[in-house]
N, C-alpha and C. Protein backbone atom coordinates (compact mmCIF):
# COMPACT_ATOMS: atom_id res chain seq x y z
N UNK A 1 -69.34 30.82 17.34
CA UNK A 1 -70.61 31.43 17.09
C UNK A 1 -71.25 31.85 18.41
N UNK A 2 -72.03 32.92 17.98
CA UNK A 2 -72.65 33.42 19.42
C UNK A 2 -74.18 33.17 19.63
N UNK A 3 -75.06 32.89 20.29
CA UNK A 3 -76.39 33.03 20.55
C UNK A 3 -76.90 34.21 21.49
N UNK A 4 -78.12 34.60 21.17
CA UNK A 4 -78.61 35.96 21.86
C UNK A 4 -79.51 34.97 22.60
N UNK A 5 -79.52 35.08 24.04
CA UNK A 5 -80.31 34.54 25.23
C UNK A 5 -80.90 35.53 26.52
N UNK A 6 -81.55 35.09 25.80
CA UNK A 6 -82.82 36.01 26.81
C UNK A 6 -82.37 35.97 28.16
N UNK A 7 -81.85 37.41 29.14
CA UNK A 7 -81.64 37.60 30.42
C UNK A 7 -82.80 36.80 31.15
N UNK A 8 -83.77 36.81 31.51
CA UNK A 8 -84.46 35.87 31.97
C UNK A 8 -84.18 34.37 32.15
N UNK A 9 -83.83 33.96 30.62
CA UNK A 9 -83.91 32.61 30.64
C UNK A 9 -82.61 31.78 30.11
N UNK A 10 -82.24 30.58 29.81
CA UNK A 10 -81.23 30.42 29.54
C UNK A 10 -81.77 29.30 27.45
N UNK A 11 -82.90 30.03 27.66
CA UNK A 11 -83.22 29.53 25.96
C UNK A 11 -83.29 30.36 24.93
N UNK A 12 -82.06 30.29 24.43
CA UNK A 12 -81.69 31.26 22.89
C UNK A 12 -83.05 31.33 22.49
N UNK A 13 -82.92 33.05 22.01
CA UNK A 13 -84.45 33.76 21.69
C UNK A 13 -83.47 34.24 19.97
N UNK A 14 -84.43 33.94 19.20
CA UNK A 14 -84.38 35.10 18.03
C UNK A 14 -85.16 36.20 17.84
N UNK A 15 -84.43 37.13 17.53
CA UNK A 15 -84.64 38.24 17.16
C UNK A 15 -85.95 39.47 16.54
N UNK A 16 -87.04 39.96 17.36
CA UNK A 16 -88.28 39.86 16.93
C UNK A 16 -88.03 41.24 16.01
N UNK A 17 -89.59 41.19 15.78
CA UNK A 17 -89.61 42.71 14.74
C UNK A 17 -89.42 44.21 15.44
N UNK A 18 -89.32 44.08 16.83
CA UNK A 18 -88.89 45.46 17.68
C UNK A 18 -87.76 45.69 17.82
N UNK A 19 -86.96 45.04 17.45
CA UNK A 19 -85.62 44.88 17.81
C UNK A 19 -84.99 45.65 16.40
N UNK A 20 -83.87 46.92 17.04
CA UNK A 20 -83.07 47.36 16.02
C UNK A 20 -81.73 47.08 15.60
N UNK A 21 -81.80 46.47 14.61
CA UNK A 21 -80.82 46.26 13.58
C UNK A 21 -79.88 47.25 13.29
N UNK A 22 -78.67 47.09 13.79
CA UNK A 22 -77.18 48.20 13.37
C UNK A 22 -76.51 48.02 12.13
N UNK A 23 -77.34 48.61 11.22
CA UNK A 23 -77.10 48.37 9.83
C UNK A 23 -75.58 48.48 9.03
N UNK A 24 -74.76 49.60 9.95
CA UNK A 24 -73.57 49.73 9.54
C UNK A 24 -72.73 48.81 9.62
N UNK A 25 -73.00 46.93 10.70
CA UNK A 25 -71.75 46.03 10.52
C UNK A 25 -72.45 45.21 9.81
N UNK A 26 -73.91 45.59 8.97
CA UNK A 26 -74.14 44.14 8.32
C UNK A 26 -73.57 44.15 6.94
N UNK A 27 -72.19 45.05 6.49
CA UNK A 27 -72.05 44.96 5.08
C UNK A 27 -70.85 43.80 4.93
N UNK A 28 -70.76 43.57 3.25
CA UNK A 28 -70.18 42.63 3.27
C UNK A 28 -68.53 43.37 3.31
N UNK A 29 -68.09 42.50 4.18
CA UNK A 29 -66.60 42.35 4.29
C UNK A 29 -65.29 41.46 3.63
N UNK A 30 -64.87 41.73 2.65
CA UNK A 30 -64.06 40.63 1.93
C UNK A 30 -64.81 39.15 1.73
N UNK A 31 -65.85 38.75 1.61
CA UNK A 31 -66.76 38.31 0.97
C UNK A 31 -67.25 37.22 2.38
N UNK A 32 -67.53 37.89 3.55
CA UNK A 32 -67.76 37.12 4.37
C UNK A 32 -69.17 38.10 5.24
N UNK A 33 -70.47 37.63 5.57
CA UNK A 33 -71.19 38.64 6.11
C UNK A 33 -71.01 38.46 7.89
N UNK A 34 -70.90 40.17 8.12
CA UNK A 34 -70.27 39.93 9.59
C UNK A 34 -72.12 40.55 9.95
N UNK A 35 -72.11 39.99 11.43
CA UNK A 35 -73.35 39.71 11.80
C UNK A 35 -73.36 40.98 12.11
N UNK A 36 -75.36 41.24 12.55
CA UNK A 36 -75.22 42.69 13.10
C UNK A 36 -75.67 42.93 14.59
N UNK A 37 -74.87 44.02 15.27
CA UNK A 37 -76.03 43.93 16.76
C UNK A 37 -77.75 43.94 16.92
N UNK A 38 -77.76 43.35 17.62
CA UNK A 38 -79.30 43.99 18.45
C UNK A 38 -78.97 43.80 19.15
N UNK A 39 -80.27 45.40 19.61
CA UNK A 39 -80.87 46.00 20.55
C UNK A 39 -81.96 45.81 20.55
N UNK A 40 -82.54 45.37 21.54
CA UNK A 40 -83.55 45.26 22.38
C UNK A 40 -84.55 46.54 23.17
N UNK A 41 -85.76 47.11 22.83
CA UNK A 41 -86.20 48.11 24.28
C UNK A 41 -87.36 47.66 24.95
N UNK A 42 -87.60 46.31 25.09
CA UNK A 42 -88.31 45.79 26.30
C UNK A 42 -87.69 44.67 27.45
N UNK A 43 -86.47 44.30 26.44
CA UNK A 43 -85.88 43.21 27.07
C UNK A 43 -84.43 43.75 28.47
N UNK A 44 -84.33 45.00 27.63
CA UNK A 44 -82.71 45.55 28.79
C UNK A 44 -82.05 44.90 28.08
N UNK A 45 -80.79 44.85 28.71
CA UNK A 45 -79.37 44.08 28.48
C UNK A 45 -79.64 42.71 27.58
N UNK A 46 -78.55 42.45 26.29
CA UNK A 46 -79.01 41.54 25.77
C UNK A 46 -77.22 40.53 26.27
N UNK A 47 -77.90 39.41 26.73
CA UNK A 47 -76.29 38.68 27.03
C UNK A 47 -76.20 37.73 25.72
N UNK A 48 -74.96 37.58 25.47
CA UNK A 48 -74.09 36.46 24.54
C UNK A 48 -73.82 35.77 25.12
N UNK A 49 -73.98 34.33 24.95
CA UNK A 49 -72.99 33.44 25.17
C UNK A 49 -72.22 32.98 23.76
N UNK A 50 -70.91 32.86 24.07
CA UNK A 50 -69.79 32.10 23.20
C UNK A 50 -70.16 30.92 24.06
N UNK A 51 -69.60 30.14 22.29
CA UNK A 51 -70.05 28.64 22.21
C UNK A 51 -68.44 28.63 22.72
N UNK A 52 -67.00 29.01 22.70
CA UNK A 52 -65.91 28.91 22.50
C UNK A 52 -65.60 28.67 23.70
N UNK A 53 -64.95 27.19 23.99
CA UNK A 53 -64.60 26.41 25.32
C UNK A 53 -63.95 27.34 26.04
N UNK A 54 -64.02 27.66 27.48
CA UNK A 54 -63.02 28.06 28.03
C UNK A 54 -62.10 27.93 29.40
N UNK A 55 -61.22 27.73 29.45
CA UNK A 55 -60.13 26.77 30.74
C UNK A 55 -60.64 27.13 31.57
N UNK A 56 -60.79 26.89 32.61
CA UNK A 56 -61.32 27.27 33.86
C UNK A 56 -60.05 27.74 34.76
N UNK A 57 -58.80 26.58 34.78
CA UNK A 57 -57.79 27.13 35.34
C UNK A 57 -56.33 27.11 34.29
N UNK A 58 -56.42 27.74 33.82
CA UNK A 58 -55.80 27.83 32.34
C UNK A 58 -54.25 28.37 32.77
N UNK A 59 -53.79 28.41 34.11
CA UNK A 59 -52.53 28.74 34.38
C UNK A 59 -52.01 27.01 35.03
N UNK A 60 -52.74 27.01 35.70
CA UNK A 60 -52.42 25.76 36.51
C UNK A 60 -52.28 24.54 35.14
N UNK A 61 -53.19 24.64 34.40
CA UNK A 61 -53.76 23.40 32.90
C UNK A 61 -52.14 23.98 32.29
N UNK A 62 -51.69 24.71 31.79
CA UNK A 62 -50.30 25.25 31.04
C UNK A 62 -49.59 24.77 31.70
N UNK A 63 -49.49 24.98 32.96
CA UNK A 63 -47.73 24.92 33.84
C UNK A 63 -47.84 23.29 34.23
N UNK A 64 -48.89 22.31 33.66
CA UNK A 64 -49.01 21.00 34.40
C UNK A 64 -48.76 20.15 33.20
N UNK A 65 -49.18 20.91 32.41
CA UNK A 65 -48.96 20.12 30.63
C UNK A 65 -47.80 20.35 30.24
N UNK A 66 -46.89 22.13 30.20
CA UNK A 66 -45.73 22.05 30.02
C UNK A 66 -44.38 21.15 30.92
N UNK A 67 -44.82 20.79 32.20
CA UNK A 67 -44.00 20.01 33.25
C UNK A 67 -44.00 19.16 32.82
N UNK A 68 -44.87 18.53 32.18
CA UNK A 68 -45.22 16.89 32.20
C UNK A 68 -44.88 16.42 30.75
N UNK A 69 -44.90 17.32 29.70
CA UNK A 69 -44.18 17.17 28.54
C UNK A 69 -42.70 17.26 28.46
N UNK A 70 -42.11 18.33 29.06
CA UNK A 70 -40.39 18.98 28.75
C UNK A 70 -39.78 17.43 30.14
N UNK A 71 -40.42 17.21 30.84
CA UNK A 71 -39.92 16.44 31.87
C UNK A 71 -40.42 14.29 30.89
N UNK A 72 -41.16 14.52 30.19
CA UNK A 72 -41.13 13.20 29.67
C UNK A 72 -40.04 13.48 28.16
N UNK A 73 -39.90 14.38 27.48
CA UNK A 73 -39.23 15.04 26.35
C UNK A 73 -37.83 14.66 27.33
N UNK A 74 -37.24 15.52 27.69
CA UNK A 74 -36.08 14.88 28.71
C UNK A 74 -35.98 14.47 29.77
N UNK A 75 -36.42 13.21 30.19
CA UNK A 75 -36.21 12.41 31.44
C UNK A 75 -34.69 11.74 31.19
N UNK A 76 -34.18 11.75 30.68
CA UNK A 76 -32.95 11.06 30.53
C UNK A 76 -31.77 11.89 30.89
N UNK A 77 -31.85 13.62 31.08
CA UNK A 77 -30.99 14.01 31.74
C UNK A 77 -31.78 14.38 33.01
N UNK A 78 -31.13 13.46 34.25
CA UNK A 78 -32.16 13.30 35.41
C UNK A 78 -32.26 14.82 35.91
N UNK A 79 -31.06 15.59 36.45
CA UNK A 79 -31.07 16.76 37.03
C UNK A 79 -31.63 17.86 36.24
N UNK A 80 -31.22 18.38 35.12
CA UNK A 80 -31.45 19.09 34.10
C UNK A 80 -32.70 19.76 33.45
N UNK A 81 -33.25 18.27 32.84
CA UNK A 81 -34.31 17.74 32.53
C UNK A 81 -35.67 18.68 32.97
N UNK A 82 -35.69 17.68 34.64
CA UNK A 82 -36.99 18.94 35.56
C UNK A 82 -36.52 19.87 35.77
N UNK A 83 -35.04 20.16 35.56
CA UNK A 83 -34.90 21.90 36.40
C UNK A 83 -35.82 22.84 35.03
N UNK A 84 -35.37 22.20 33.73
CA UNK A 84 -35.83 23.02 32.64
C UNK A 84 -37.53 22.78 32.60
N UNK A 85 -37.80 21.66 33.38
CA UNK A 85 -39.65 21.87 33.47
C UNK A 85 -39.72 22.42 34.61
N UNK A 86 -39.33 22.52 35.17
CA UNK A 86 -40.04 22.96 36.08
C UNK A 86 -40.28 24.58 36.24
N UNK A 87 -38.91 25.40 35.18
CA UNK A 87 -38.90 26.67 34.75
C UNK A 87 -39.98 27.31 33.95
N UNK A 88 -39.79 26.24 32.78
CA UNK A 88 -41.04 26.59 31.98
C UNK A 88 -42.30 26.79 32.55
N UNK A 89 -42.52 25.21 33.32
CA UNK A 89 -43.95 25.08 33.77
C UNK A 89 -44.31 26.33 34.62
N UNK A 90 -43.39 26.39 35.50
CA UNK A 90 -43.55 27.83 36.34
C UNK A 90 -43.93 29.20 36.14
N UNK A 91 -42.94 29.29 34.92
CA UNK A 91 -43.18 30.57 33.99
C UNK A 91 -44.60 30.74 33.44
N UNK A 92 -44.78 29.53 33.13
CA UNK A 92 -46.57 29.66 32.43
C UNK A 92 -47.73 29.75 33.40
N UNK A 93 -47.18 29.13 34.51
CA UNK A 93 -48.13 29.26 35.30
C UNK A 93 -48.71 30.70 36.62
N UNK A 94 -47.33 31.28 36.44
CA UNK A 94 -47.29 32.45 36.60
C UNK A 94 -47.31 32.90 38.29
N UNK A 95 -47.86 32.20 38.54
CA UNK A 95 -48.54 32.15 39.93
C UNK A 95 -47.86 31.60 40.84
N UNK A 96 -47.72 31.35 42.22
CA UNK A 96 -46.79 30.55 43.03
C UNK A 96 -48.03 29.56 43.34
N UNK A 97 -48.94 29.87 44.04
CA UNK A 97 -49.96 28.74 44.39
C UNK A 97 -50.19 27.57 42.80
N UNK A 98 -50.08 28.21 41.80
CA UNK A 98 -50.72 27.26 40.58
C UNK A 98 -48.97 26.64 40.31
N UNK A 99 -48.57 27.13 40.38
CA UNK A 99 -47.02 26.71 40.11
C UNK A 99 -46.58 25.42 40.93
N UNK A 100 -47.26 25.43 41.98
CA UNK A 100 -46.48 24.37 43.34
C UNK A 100 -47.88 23.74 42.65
N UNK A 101 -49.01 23.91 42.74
CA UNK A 101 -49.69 22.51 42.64
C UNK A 101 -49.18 21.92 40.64
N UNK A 102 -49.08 22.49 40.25
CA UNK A 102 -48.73 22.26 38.89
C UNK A 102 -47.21 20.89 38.88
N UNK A 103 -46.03 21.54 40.05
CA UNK A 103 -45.17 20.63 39.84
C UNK A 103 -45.31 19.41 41.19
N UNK A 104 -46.59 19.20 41.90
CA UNK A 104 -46.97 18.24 43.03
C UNK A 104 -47.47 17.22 41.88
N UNK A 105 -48.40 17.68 41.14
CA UNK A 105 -49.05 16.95 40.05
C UNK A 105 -47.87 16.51 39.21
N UNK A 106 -47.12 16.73 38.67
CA UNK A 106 -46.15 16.29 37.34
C UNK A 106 -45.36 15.73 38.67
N UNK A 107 -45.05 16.36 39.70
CA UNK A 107 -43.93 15.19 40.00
C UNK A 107 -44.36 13.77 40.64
N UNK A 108 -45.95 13.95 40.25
CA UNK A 108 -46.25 11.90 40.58
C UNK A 108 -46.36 11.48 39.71
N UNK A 109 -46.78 12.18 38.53
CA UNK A 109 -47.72 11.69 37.07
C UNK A 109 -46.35 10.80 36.10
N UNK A 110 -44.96 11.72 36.38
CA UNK A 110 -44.06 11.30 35.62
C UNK A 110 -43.23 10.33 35.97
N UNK A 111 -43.02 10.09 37.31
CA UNK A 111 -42.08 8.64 37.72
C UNK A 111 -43.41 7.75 37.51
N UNK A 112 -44.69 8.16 37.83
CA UNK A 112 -45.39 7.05 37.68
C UNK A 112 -45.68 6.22 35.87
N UNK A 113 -45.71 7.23 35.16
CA UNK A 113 -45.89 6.83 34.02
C UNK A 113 -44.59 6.01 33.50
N UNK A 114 -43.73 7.21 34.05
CA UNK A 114 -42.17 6.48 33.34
C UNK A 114 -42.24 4.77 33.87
N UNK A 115 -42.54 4.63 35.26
CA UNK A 115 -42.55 3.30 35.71
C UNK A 115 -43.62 2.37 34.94
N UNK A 116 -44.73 2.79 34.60
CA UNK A 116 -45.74 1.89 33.83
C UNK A 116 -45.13 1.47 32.72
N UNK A 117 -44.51 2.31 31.91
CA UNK A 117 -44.03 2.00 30.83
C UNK A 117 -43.10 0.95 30.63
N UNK A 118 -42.08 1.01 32.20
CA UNK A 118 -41.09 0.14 32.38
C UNK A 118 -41.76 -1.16 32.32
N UNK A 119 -42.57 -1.47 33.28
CA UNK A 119 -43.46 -2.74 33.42
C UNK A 119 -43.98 -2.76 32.25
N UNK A 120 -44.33 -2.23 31.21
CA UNK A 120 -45.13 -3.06 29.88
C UNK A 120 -43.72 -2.87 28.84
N UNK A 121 -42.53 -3.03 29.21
CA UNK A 121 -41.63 -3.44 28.06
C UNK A 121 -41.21 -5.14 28.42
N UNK A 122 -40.79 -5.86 27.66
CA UNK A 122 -40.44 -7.04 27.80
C UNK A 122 -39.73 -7.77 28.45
N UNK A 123 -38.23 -6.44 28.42
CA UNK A 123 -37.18 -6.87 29.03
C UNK A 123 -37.33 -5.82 30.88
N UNK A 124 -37.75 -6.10 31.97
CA UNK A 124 -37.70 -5.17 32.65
C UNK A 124 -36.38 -4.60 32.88
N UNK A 125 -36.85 -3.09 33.54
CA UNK A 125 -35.86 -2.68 33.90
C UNK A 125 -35.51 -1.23 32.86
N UNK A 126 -35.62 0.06 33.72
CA UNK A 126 -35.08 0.89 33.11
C UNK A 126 -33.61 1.77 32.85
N UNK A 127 -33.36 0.49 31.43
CA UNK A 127 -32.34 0.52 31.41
C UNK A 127 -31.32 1.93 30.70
N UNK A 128 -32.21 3.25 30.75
CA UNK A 128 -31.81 4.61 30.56
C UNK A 128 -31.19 5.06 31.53
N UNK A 129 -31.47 4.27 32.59
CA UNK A 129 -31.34 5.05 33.61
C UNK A 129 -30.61 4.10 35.11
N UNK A 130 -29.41 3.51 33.82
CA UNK A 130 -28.36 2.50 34.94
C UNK A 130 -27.79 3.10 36.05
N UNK A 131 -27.12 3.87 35.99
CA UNK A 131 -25.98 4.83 37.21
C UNK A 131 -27.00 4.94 38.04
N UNK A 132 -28.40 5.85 37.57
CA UNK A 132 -28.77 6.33 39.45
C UNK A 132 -29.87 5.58 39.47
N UNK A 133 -30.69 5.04 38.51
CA UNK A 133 -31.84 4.18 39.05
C UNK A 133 -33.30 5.00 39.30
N UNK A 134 -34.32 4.12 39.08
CA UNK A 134 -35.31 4.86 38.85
C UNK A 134 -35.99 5.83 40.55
N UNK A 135 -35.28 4.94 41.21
CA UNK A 135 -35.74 5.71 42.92
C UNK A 135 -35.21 7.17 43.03
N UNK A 136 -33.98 6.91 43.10
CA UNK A 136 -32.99 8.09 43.12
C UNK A 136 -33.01 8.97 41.65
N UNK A 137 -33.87 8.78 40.41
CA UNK A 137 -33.91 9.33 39.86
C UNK A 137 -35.51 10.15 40.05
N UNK A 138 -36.36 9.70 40.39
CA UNK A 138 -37.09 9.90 41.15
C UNK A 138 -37.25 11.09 42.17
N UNK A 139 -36.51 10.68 43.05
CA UNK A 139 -35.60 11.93 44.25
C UNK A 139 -35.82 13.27 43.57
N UNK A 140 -34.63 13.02 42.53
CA UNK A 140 -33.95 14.21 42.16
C UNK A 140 -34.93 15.11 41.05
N UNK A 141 -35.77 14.14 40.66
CA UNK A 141 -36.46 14.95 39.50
C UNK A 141 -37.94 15.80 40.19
N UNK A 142 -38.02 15.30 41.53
CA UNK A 142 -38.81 15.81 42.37
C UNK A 142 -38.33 16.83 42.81
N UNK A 143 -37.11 16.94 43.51
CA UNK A 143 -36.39 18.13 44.04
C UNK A 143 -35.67 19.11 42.71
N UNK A 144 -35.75 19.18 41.95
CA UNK A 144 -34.97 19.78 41.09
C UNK A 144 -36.25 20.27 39.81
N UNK A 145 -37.60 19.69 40.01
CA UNK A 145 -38.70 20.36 39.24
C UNK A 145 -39.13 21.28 40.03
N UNK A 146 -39.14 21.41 41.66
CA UNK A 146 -39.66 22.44 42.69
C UNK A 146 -38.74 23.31 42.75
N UNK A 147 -37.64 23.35 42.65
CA UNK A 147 -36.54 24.37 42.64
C UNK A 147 -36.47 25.23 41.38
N UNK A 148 -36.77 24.47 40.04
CA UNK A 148 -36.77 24.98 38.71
C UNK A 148 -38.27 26.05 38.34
N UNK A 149 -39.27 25.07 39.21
CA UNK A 149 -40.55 25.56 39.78
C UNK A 149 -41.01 27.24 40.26
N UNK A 150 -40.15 27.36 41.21
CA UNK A 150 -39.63 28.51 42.00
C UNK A 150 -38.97 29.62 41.39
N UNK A 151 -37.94 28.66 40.56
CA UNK A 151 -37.30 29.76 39.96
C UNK A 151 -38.20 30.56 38.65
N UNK A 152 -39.25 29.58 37.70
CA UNK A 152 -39.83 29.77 36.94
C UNK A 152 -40.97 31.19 36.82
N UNK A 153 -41.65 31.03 38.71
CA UNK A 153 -42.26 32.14 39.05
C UNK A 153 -41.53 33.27 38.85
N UNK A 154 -40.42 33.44 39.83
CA UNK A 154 -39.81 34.31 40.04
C UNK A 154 -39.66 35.15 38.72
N UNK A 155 -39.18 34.10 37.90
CA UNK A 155 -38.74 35.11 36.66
C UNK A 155 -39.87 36.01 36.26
N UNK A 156 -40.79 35.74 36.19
CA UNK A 156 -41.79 36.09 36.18
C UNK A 156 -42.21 37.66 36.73
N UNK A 157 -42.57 38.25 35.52
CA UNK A 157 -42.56 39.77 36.04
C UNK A 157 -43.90 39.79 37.24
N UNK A 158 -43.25 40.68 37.86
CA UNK A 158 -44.02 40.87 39.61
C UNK A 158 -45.26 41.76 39.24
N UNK A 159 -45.63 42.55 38.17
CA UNK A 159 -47.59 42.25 37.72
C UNK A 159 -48.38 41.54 37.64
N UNK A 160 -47.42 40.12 36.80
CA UNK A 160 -48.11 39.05 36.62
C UNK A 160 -48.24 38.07 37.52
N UNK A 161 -47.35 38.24 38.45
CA UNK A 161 -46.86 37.32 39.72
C UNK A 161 -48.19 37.67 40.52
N UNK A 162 -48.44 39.03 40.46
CA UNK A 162 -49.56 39.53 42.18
C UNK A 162 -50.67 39.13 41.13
N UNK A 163 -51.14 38.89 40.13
CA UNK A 163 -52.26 39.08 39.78
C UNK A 163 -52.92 39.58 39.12
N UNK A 164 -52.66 41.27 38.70
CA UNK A 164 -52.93 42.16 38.16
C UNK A 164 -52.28 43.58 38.19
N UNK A 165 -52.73 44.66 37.87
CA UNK A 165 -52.12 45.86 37.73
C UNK A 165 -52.19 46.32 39.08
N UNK A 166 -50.95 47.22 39.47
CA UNK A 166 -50.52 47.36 40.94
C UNK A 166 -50.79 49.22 40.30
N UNK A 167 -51.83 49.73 41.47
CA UNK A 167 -52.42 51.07 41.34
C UNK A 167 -51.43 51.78 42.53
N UNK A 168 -51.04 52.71 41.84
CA UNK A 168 -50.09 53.55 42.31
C UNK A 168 -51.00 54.40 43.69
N UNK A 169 -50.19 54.94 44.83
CA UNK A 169 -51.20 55.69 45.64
C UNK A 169 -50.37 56.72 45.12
N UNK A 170 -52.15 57.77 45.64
CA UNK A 170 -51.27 59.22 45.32
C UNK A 170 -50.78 59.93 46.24
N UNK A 171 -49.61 60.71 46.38
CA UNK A 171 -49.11 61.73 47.04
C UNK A 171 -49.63 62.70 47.98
């Protein structure tokens, strides 16, 4: 839902009797009434705010949630595992700067959690992970989410990589 707030102030104003009503979106639509504009001619510009949350860093929040899920989803194939988060995460995150802090973050969050977990089971010892051990698994899931990381950008078409639309010069 939206509120009409007075440029001046930041306290939702309703709608007085000067104000014109755009009669053509107030009809009914498949049995739902869609609201109508106002306009304002003493006030100028009328701003909306949406009530509708919005990410602040919504590349970096994707590529840190997808790392940290596909890398707890498969921690058990040690190498693999982060190469495939760290692709994804990358890919979503689009960016190289949001991409590297995205897999700095997942690569503490996940040996650390994986290790908490170890300590609150009964029997210690993570025993998924006999052959290389949680250090050296560790290592590798660090080096092999930054590499998967890297590669994730890359794939990444080079519009979305710089930022935005790349303006041609003219001739």
């Amino acid at each position: 839902m939206s509120d009409i707030i007075d440029p001046k102030g930041s306290v939702p104003v309703t709608p007085r009797s000067d104000v014109f009503v755009d009669q053509t979106r107030g009809q009914e639509l498949e049995g739902s009434q869609v609201r109508a504009a106002a306009f304002s001619l003493d006030d100028g510009p009328v701003l909306m705010r949406s009530s509708d949350p919005s990410l602040k860093h919504r590349g970096l929040t994707i590529g840190f949630l997808t790392m940290v899920s596909i890398s707890f989803i498969t921690f058990w194939l040690p190498g693999l595992g982060s190469l495939m988060a760290g692709f994804f995460g990358g890919f979503f995150a689009k960016r190289w700067n949001r991409s590297f802090i995205a897999a700095a973050l997942a690569s503490v969050v996940v040996p650390l959690a994986l290790r908490f977990l170890d300590i609150m089971r009964p029997v210690q010892g993570l025993h998924d992970l006999y052959g290389i051990g949680l250090v050296n698994w560790t290592i590798l899931h660090i080096v092999s989410l930054f590499i998967g990381t890297a590669m994730g950008v890359y794939s990444c078409p080079l519009v979305e990589r710089s930022g935005g639309l790349r303006q041609e010069l003219p001739e």
